[in-house]
PDB file of N, CA and C in Angstrom:
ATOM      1  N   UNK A   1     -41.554  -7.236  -1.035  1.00  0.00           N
ATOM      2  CA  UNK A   1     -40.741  -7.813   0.016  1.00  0.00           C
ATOM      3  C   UNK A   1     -40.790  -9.331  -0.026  1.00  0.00           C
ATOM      4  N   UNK A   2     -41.762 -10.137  -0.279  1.00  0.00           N
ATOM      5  CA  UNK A   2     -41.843 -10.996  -0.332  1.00  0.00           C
ATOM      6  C   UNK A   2     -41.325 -11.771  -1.559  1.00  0.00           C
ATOM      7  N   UNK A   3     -41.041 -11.166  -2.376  1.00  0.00           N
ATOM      8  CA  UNK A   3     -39.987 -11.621  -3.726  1.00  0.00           C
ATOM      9  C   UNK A   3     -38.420 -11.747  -3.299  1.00  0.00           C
ATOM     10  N   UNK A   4     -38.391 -10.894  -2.884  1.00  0.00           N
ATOM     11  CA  UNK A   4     -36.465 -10.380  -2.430  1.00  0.00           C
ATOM     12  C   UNK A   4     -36.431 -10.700  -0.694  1.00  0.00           C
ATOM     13  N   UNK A   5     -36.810 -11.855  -0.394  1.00  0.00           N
ATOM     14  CA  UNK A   5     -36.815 -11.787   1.168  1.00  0.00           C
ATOM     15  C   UNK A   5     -35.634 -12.363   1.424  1.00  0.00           C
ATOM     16  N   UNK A   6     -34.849 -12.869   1.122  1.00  0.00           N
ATOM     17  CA  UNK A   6     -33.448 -13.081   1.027  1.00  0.00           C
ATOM     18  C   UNK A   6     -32.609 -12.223   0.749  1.00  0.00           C
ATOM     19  N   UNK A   7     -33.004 -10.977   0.128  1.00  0.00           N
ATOM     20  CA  UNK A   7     -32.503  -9.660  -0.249  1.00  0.00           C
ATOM     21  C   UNK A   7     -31.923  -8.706   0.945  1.00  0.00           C
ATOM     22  N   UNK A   8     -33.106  -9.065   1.651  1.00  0.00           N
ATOM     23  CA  UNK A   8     -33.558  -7.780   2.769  1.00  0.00           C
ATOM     24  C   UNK A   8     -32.180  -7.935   3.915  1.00  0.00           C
ATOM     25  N   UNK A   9     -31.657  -6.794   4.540  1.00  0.00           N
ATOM     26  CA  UNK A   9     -30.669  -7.291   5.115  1.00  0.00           C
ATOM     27  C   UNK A   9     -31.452  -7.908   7.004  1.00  0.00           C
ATOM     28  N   UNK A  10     -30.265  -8.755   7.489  1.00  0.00           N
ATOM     29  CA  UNK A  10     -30.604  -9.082   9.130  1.00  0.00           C
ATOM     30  C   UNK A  10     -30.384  -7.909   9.607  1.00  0.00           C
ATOM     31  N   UNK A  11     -31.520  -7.250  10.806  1.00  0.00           N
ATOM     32  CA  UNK A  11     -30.948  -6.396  11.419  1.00  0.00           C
ATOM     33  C   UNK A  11     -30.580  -7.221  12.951  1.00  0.00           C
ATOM     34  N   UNK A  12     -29.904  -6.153  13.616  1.00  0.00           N
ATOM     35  CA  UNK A  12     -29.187  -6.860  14.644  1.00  0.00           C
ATOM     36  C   UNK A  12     -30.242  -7.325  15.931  1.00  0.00           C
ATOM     37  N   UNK A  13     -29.630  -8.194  17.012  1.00  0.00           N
ATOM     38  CA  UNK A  13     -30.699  -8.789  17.387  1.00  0.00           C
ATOM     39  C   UNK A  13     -30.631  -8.264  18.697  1.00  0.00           C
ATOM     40  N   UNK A  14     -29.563  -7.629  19.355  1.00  0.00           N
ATOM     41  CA  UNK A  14     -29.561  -6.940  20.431  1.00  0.00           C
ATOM     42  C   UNK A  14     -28.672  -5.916  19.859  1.00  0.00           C
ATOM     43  N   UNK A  15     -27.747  -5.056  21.448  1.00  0.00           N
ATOM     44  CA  UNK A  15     -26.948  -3.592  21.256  1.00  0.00           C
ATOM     45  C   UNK A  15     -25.498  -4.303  21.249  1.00  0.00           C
ATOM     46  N   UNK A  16     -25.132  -5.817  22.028  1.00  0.00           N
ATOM     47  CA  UNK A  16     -23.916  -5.752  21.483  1.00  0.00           C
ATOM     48  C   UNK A  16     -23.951  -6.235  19.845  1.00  0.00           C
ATOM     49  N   UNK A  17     -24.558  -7.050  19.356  1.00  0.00           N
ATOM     50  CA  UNK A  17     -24.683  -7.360  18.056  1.00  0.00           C
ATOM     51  C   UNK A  17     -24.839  -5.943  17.245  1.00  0.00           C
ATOM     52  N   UNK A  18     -25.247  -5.284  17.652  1.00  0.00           N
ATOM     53  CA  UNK A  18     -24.781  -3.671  16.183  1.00  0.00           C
ATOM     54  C   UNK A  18     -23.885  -3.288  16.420  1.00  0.00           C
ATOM     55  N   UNK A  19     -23.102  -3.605  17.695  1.00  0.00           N
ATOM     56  CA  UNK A  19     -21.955  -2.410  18.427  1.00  0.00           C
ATOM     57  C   UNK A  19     -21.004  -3.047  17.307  1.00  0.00           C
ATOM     58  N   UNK A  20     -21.072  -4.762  17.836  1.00  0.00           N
ATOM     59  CA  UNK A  20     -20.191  -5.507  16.638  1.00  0.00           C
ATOM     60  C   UNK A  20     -20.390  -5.154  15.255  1.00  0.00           C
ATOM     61  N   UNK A  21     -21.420  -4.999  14.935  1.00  0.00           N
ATOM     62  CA  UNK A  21     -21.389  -5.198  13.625  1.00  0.00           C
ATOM     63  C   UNK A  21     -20.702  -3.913  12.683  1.00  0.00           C
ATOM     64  N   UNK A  22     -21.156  -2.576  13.771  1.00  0.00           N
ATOM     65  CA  UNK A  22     -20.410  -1.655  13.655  1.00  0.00           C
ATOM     66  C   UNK A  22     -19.313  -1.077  13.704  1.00  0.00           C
ATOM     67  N   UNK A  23     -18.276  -2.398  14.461  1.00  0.00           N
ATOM     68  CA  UNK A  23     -16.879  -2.236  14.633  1.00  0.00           C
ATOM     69  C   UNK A  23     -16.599  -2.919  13.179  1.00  0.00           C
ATOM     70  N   UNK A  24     -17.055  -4.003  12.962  1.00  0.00           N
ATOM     71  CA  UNK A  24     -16.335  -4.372  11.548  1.00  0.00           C
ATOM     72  C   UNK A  24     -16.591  -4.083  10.136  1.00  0.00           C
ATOM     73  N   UNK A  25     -18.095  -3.328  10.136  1.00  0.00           N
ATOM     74  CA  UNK A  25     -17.894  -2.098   9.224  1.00  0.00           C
ATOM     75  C   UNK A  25     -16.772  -0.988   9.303  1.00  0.00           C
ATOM     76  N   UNK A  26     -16.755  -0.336  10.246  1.00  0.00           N
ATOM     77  CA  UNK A  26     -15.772   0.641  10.311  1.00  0.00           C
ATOM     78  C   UNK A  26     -14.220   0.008  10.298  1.00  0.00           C
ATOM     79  N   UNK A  27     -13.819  -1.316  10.279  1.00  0.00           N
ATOM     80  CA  UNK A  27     -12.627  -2.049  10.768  1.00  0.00           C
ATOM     81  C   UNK A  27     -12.508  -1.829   8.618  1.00  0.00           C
ATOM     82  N   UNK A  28     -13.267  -2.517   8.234  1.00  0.00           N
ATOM     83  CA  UNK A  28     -13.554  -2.292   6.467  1.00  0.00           C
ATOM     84  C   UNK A  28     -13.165  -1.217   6.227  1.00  0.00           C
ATOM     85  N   UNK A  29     -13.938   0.041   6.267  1.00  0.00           N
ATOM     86  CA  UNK A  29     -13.434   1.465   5.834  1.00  0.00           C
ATOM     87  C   UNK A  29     -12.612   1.679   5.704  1.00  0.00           C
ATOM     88  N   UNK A  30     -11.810   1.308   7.204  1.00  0.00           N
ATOM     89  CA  UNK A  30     -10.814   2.269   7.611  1.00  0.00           C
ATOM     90  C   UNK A  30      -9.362   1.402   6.910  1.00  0.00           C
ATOM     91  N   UNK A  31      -9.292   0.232   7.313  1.00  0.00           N
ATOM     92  CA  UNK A  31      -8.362  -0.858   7.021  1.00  0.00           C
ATOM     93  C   UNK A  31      -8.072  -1.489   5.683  1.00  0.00           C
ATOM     94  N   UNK A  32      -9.374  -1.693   5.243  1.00  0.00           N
ATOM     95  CA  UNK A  32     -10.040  -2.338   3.968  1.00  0.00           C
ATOM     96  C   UNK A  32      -9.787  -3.912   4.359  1.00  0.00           C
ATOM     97  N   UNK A  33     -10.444  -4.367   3.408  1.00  0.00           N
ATOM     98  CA  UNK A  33     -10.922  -6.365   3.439  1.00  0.00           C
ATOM     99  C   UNK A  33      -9.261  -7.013   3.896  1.00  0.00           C
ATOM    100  N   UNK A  34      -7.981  -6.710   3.171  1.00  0.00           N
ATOM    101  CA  UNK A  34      -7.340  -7.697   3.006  1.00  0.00           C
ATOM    102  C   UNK A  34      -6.440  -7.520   4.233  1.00  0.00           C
ATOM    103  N   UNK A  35      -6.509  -6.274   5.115  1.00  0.00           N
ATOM    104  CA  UNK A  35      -5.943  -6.170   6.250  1.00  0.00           C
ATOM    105  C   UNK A  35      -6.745  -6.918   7.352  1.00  0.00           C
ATOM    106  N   UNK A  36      -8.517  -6.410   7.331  1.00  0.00           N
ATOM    107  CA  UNK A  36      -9.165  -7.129   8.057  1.00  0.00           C
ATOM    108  C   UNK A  36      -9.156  -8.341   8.338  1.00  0.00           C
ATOM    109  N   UNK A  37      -9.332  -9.277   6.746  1.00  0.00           N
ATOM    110  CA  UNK A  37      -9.237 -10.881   7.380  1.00  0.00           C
ATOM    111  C   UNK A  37      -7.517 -11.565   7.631  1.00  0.00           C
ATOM    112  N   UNK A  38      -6.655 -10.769   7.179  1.00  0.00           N
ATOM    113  CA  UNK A  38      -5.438 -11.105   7.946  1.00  0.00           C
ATOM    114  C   UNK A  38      -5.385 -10.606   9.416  1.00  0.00           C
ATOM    115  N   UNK A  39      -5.696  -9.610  10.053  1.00  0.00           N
ATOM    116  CA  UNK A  39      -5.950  -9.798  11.495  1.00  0.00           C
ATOM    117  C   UNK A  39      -6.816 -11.022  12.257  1.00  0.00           C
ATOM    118  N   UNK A  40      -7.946 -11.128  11.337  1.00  0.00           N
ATOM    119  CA  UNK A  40      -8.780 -11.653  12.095  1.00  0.00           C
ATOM    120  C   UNK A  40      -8.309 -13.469  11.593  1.00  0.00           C
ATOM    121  N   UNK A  41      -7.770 -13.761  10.955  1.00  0.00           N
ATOM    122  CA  UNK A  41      -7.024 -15.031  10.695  1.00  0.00           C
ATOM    123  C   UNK A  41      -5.747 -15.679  11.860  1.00  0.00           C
ATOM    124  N   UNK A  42      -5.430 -13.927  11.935  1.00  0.00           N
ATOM    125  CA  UNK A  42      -4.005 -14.484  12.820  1.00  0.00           C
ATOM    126  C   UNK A  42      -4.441 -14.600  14.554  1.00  0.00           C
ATOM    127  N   UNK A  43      -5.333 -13.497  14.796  1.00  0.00           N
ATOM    128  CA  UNK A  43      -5.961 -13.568  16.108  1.00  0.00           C
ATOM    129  C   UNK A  43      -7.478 -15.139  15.977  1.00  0.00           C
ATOM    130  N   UNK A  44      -7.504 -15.437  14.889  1.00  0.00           N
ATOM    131  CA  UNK A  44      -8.541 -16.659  15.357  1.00  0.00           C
ATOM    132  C   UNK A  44      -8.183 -17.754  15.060  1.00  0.00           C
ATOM    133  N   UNK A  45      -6.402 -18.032  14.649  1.00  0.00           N
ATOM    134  CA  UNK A  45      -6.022 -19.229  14.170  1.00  0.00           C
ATOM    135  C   UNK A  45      -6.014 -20.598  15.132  1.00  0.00           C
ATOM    136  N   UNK A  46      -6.519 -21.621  14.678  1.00  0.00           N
ATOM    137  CA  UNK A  46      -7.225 -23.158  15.357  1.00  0.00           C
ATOM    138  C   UNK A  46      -5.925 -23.362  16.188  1.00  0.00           C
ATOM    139  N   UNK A  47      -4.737 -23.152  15.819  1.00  0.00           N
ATOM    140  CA  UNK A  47      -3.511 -23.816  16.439  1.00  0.00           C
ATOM    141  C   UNK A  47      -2.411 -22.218  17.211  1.00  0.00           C
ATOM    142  N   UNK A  48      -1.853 -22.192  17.959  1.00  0.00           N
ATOM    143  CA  UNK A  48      -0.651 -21.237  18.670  1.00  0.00           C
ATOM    144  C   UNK A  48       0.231 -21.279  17.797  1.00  0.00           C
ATOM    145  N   UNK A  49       0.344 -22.484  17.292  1.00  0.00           N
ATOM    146  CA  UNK A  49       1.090 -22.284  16.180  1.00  0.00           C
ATOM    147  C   UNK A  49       1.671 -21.556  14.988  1.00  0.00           C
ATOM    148  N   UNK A  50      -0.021 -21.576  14.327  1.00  0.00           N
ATOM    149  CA  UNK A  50      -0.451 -20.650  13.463  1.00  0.00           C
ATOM    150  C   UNK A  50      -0.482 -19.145  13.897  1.00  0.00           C
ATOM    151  N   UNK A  51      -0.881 -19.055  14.608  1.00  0.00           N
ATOM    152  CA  UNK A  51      -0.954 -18.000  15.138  1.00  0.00           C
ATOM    153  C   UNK A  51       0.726 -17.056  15.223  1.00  0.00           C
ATOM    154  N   UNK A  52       1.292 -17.852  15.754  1.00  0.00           N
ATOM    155  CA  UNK A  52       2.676 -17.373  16.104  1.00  0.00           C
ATOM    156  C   UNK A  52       3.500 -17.162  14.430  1.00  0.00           C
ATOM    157  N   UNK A  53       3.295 -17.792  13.965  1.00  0.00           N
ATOM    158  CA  UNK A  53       3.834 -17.689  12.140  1.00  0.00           C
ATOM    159  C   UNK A  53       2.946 -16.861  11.738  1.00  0.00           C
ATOM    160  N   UNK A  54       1.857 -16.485  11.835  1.00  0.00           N
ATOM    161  CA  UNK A  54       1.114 -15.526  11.011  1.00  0.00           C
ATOM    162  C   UNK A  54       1.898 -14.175  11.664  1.00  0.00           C
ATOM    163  N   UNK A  55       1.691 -13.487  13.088  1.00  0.00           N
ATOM    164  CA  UNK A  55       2.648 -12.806  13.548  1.00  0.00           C
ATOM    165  C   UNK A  55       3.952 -12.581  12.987  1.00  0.00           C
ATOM    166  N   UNK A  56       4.752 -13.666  12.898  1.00  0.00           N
ATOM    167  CA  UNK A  56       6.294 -13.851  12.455  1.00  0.00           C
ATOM    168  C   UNK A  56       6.059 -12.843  10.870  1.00  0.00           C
ATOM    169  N   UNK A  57       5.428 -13.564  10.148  1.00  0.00           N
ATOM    170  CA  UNK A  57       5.050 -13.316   8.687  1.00  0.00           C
ATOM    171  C   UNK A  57       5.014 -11.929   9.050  1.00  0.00           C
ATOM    172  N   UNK A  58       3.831 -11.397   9.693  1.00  0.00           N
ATOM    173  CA  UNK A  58       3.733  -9.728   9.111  1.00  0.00           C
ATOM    174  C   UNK A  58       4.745  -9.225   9.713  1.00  0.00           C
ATOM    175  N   UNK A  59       5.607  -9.954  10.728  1.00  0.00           N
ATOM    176  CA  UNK A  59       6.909  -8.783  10.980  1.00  0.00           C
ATOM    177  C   UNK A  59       7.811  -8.925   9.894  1.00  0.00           C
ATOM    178  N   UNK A  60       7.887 -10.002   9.047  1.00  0.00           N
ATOM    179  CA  UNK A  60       9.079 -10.167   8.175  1.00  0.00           C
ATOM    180  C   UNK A  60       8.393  -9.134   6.897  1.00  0.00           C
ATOM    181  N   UNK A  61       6.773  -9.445   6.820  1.00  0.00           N
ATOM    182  CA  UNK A  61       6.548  -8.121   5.475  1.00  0.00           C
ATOM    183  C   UNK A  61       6.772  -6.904   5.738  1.00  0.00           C
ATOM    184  N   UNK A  62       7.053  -6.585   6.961  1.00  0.00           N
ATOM    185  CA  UNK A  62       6.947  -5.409   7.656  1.00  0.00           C
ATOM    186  C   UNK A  62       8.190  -4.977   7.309  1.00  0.00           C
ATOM    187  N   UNK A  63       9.239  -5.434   7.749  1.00  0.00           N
ATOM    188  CA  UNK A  63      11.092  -5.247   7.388  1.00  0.00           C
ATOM    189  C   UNK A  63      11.465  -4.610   5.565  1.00  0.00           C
ATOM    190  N   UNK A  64      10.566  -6.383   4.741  1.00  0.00           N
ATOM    191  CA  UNK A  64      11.147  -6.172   3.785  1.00  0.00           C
ATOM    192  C   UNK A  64       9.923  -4.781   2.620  1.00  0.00           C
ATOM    193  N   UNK A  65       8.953  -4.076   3.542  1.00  0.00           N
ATOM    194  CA  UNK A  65       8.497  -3.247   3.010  1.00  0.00           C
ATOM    195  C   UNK A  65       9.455  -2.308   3.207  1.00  0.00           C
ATOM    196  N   UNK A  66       9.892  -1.806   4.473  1.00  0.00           N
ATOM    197  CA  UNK A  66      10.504  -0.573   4.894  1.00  0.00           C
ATOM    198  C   UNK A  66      12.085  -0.617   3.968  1.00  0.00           C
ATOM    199  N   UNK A  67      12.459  -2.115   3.600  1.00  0.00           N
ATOM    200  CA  UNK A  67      14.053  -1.958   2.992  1.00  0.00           C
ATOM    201  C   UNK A  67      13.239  -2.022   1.544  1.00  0.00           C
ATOM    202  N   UNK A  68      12.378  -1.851   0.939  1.00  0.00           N
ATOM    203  CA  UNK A  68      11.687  -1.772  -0.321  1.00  0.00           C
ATOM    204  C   UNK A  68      11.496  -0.129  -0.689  1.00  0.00           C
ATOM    205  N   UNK A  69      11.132   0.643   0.649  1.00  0.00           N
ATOM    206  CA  UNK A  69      10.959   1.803   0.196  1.00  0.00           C
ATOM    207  C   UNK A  69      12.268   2.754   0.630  1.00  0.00           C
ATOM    208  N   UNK A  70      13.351   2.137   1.509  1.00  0.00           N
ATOM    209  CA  UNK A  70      14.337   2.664   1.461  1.00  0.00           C
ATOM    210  C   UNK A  70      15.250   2.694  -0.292  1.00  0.00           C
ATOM    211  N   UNK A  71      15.001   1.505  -0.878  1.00  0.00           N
ATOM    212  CA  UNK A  71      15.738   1.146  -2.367  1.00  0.00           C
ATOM    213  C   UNK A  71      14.952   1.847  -3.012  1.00  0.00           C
ATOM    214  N   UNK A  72      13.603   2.242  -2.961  1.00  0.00           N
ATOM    215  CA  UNK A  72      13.044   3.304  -4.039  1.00  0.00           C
ATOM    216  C   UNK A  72      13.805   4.873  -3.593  1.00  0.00           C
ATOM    217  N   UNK A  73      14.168   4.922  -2.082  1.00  0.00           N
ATOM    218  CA  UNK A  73      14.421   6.409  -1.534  1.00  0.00           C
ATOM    219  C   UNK A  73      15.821   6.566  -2.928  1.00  0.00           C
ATOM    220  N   UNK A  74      16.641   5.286  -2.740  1.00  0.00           N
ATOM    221  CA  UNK A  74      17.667   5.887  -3.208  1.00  0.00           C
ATOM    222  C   UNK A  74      17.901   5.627  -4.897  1.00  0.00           C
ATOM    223  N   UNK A  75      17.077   4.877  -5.203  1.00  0.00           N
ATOM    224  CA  UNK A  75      16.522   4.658  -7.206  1.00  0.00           C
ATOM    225  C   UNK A  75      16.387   5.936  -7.521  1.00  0.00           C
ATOM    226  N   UNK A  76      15.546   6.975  -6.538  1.00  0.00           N
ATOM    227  CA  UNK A  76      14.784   8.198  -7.235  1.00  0.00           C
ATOM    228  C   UNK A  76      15.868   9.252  -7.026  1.00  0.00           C
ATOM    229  N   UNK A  77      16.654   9.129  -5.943  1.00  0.00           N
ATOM    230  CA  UNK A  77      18.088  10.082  -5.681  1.00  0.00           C
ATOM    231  C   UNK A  77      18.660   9.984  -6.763  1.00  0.00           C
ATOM    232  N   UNK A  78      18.936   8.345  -7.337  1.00  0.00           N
ATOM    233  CA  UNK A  78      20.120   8.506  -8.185  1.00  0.00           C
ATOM    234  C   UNK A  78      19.466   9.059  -9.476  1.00  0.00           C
ATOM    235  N   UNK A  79      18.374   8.513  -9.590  1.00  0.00           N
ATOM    236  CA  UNK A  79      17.460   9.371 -11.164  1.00  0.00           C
ATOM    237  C   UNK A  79      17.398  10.722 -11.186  1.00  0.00           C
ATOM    238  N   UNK A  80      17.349  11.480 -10.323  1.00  0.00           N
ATOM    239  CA  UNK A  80      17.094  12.389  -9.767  1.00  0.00           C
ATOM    240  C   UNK A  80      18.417  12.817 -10.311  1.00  0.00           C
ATOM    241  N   UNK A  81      19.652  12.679  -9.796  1.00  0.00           N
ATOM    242  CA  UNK A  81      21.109  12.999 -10.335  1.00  0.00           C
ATOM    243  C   UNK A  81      21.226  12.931 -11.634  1.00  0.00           C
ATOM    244  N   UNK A  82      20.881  11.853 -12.311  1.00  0.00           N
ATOM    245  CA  UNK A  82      21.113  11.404 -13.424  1.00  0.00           C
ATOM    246  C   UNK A  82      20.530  12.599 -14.418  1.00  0.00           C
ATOM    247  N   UNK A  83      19.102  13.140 -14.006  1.00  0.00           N
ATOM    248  CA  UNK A  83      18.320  14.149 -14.777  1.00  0.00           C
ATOM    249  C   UNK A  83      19.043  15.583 -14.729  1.00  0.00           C
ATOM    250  N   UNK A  84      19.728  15.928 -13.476  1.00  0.00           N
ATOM    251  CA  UNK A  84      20.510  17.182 -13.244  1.00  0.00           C
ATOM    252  C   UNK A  84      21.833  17.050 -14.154  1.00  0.00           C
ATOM    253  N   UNK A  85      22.370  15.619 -14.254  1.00  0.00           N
ATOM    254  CA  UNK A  85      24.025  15.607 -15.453  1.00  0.00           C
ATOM    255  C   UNK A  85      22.739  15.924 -17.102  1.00  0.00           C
ATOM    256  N   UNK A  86      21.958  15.128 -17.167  1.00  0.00           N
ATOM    257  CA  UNK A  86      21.502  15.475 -18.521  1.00  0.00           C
ATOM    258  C   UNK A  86      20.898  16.959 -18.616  1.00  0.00           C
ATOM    259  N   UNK A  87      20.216  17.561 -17.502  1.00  0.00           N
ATOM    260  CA  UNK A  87      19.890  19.201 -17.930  1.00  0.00           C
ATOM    261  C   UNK A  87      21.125  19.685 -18.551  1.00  0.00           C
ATOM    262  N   UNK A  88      22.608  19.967 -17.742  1.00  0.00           N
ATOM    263  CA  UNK A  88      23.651  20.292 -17.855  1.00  0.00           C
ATOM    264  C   UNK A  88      24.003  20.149 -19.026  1.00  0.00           C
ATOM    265  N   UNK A  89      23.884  18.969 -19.485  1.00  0.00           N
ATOM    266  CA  UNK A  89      24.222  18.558 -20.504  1.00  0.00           C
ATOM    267  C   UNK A  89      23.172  19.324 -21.897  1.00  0.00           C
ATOM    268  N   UNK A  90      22.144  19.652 -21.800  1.00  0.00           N
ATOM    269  CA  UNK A  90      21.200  20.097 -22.616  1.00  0.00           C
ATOM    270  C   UNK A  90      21.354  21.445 -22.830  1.00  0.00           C
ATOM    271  N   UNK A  91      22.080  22.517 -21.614  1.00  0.00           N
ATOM    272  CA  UNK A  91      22.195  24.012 -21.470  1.00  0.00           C
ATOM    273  C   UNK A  91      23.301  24.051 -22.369  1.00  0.00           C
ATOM    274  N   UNK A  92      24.473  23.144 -22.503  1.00  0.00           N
ATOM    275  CA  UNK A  92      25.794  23.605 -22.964  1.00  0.00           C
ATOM    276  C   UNK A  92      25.524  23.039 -24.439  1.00  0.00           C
ATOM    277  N   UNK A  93      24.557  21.835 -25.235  1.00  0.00           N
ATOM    278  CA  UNK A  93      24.195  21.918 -26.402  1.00  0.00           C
ATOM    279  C   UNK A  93      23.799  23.370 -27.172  1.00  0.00           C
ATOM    280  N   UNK A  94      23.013  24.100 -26.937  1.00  0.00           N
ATOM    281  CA  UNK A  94      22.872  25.073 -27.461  1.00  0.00           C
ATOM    282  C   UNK A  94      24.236  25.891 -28.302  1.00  0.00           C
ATOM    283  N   UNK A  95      24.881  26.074 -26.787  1.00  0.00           N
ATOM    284  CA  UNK A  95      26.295  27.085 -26.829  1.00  0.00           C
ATOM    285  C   UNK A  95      26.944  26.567 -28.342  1.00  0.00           C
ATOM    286  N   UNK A  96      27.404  25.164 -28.077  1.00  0.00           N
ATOM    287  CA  UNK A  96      27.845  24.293 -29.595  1.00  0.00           C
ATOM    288  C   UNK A  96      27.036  24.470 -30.856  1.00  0.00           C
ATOM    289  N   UNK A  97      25.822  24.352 -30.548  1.00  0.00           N
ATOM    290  CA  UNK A  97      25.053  24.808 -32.224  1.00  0.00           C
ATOM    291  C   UNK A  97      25.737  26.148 -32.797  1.00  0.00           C
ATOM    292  N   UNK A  98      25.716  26.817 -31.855  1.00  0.00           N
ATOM    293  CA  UNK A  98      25.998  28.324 -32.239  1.00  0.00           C
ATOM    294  C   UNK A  98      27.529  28.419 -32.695  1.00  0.00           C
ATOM    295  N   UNK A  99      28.420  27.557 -31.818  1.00  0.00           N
ATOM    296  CA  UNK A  99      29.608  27.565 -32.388  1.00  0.00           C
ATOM    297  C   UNK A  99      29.807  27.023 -33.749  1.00  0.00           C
ATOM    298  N   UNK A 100      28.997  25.965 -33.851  1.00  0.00           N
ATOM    299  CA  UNK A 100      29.196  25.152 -35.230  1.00  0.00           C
ATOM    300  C   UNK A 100      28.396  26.606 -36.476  1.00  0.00           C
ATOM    301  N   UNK A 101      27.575  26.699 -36.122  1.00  0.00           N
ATOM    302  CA  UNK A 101      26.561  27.496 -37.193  1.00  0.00           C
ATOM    303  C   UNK A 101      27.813  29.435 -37.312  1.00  0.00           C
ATOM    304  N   UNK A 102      28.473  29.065 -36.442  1.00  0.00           N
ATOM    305  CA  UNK A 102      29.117  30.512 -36.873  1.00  0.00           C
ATOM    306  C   UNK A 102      30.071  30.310 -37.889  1.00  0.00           C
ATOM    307  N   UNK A 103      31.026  28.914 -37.352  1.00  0.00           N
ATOM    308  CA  UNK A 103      31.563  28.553 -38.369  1.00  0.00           C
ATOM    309  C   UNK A 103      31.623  28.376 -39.471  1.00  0.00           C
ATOM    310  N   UNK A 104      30.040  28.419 -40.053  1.00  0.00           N
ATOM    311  CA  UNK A 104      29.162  28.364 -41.606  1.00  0.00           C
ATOM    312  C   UNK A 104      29.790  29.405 -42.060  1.00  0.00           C
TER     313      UNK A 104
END
């Protein structure tokens, strides 16, 4: 212990200090790091300012996620089509081999 005493972790020093410490472990888990310190950036920013643009910001990522996964809804529709003209297209190859090969 006395080698690694910088190692060793702080334990908490009262019950609200674990309660905390236990909300932002579980805030980690559940959220992960890069959600956490963007909350905690926008709720502890020095200026109203900041604060109010950090807000603004995640409503605008917020929009252009949902019109991001609407353009994948309809990329995979149209691929999706595109694969049903080429099956079609693959069932009626056969029919032609056979026509050509009778013709032999």
């Amino acid at each position: 212990m006395a080698v690694n005493h910088d190692e060793l972790p702080i334990r908490a020093r009262s019950g609200g200090e674990l309660a905390e410490r236990f909300r932002r472990a579980e805030d980690y888990a559940v959220l992960g790091a890069r959600v956490v310190v963007e909350l905690y950036s926008e709720s502890h920013a020095a200026k109203p300012n900041t604060r109010a643009w950090a807000i603004t910001r995640r409503a605008q990522r917020t929009n252009r996620r949902h019109q991001d996964r609407q353009q994948r809804v309809e990329r995979l529709q149209a691929d999706r089509a595109s694969r049903t003209d080429r099956t079609k297209r693959s069932r009626q190859q056969p029919e032609e081999r056979q026509a050509i090969a009778g013709d032999r």
